[in-house]
Protein backbone atom coordinates (compact mmCIF):
# COMPACT_ATOMS: atom_id res chain seq x y z
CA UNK A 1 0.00 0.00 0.00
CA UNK A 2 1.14 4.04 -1.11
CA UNK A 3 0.85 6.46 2.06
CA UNK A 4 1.09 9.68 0.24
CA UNK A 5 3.08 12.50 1.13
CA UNK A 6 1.72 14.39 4.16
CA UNK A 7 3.70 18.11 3.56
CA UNK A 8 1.57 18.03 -0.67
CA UNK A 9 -0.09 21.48 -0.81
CA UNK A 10 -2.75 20.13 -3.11
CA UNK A 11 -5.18 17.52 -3.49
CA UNK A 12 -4.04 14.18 -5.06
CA UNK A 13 -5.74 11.25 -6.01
CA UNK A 14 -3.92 7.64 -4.02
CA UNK A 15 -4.98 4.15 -5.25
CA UNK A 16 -4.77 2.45 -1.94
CA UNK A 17 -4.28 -2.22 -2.60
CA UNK A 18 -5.53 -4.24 -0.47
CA UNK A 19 -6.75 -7.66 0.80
CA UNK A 20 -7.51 -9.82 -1.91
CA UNK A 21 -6.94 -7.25 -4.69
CA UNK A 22 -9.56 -4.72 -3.72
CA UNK A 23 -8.53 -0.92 -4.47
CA UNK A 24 -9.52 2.05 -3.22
CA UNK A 25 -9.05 5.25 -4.45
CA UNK A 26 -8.70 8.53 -2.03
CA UNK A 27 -8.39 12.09 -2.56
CA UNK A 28 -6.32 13.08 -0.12
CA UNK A 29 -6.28 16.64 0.72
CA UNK A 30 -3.88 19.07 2.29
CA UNK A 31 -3.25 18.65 5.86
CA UNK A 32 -2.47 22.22 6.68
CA UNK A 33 -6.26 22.22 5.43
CA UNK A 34 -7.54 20.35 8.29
CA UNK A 35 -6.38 17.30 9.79
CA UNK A 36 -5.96 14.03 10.13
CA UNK A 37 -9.25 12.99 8.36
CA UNK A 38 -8.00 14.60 5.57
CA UNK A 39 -5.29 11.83 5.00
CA UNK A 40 -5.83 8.19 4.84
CA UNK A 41 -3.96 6.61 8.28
CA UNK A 42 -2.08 3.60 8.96
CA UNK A 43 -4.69 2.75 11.90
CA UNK A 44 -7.64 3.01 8.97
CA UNK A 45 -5.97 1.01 6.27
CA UNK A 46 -4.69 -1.64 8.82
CA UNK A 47 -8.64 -1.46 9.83
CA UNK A 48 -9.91 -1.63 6.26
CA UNK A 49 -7.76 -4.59 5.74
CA UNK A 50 -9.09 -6.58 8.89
CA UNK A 51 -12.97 -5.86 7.41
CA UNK A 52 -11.97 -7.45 4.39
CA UNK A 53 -10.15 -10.39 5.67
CA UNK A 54 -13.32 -10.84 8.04
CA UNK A 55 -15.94 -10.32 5.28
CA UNK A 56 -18.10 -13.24 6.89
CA UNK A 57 -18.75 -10.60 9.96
CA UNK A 58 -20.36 -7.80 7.36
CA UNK A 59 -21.91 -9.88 4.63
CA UNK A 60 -25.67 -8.13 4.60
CA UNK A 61 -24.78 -6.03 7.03
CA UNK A 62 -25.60 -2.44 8.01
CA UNK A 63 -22.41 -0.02 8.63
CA UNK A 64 -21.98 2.72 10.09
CA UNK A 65 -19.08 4.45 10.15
CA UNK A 66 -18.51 7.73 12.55
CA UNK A 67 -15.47 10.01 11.73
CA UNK A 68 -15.18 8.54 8.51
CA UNK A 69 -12.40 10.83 7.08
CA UNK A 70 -12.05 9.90 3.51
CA UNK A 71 -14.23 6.60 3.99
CA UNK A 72 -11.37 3.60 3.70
CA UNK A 73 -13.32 1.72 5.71
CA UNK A 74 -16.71 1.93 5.12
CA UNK A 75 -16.08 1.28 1.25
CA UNK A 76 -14.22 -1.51 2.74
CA UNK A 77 -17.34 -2.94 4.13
CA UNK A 78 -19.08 -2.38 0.66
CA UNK A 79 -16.85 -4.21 -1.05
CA UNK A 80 -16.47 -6.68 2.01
CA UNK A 81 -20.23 -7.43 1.29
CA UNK A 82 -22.23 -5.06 3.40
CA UNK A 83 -25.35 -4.28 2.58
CA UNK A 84 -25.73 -0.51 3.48
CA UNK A 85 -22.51 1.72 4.88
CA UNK A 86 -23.31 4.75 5.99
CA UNK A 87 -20.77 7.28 6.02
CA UNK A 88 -20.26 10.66 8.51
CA UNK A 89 -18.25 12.79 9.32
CA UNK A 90 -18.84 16.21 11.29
CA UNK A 91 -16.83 18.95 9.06
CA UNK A 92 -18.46 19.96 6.08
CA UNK A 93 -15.71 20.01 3.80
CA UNK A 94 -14.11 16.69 4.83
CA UNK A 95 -18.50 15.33 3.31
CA UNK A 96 -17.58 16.77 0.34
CA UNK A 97 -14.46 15.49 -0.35
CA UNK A 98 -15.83 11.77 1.19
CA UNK A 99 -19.18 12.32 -1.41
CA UNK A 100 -16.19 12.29 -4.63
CA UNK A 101 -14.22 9.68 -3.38
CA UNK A 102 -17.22 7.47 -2.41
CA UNK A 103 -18.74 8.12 -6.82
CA UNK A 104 -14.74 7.50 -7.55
CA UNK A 105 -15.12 3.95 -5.97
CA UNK A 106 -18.29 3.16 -7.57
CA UNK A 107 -20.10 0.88 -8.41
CA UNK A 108 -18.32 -1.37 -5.56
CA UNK A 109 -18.85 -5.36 -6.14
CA UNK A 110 -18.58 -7.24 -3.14
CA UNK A 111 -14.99 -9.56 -3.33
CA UNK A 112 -15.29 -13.29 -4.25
CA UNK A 113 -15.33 -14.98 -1.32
């Protein structure tokens, strides 16, 4: 997996691998922007990984996902089988961002099992 550089002073698209070949694509914004929810962390792909290597636990599942940031995990869930993720986060300009990357992901299939 790519951790992009944290000091960019623009926007940039990252194609994040992971378990069993799923990618997800980010658009990771400037930190000096905002914060940590505007980059994708090690804690949230390590997270996004363990969904998908559990994807027995969220098969047909509902998932909600608090703090989202730019969403690793939730579309994890999606492709990990869930059937609804709900994504939030609480500053408006970190929903925007999340509303591009979530139609840059789409249509998510579910990975073979």
């Amino acid at each position: 997996c790519h951790v992009a550089d944290t000091d960019a002073r623009m926007p940039s698209w990252v194609l994040y691998s992971l378990h069993d070949g799923v990618r997800i694509v980010t658009n990771e914004l400037p930190v000096a922007l905002g914060g940590v929810g505007w980059r994708v962390s090690v804690g949230a792909l390590c997270l996004a990984d363990w969904v998908l290597r559990h994807a027995d636990l969220f098969e047909g599942r509902s998932v909600l996902e608090l703090g989202s940031g730019l969403g690793v995990t939730g579309i994890a869930a999606a492709h990990a089988g869930a059937a609804r993720v709900c994504l939030t986060d609480a500053l408006p300009e970190l929903v925007g961002n999340l509303e591009r990357v979530i139609e840059s992901n789409a249509p998510i299939q579910p990975a073979a099992s």
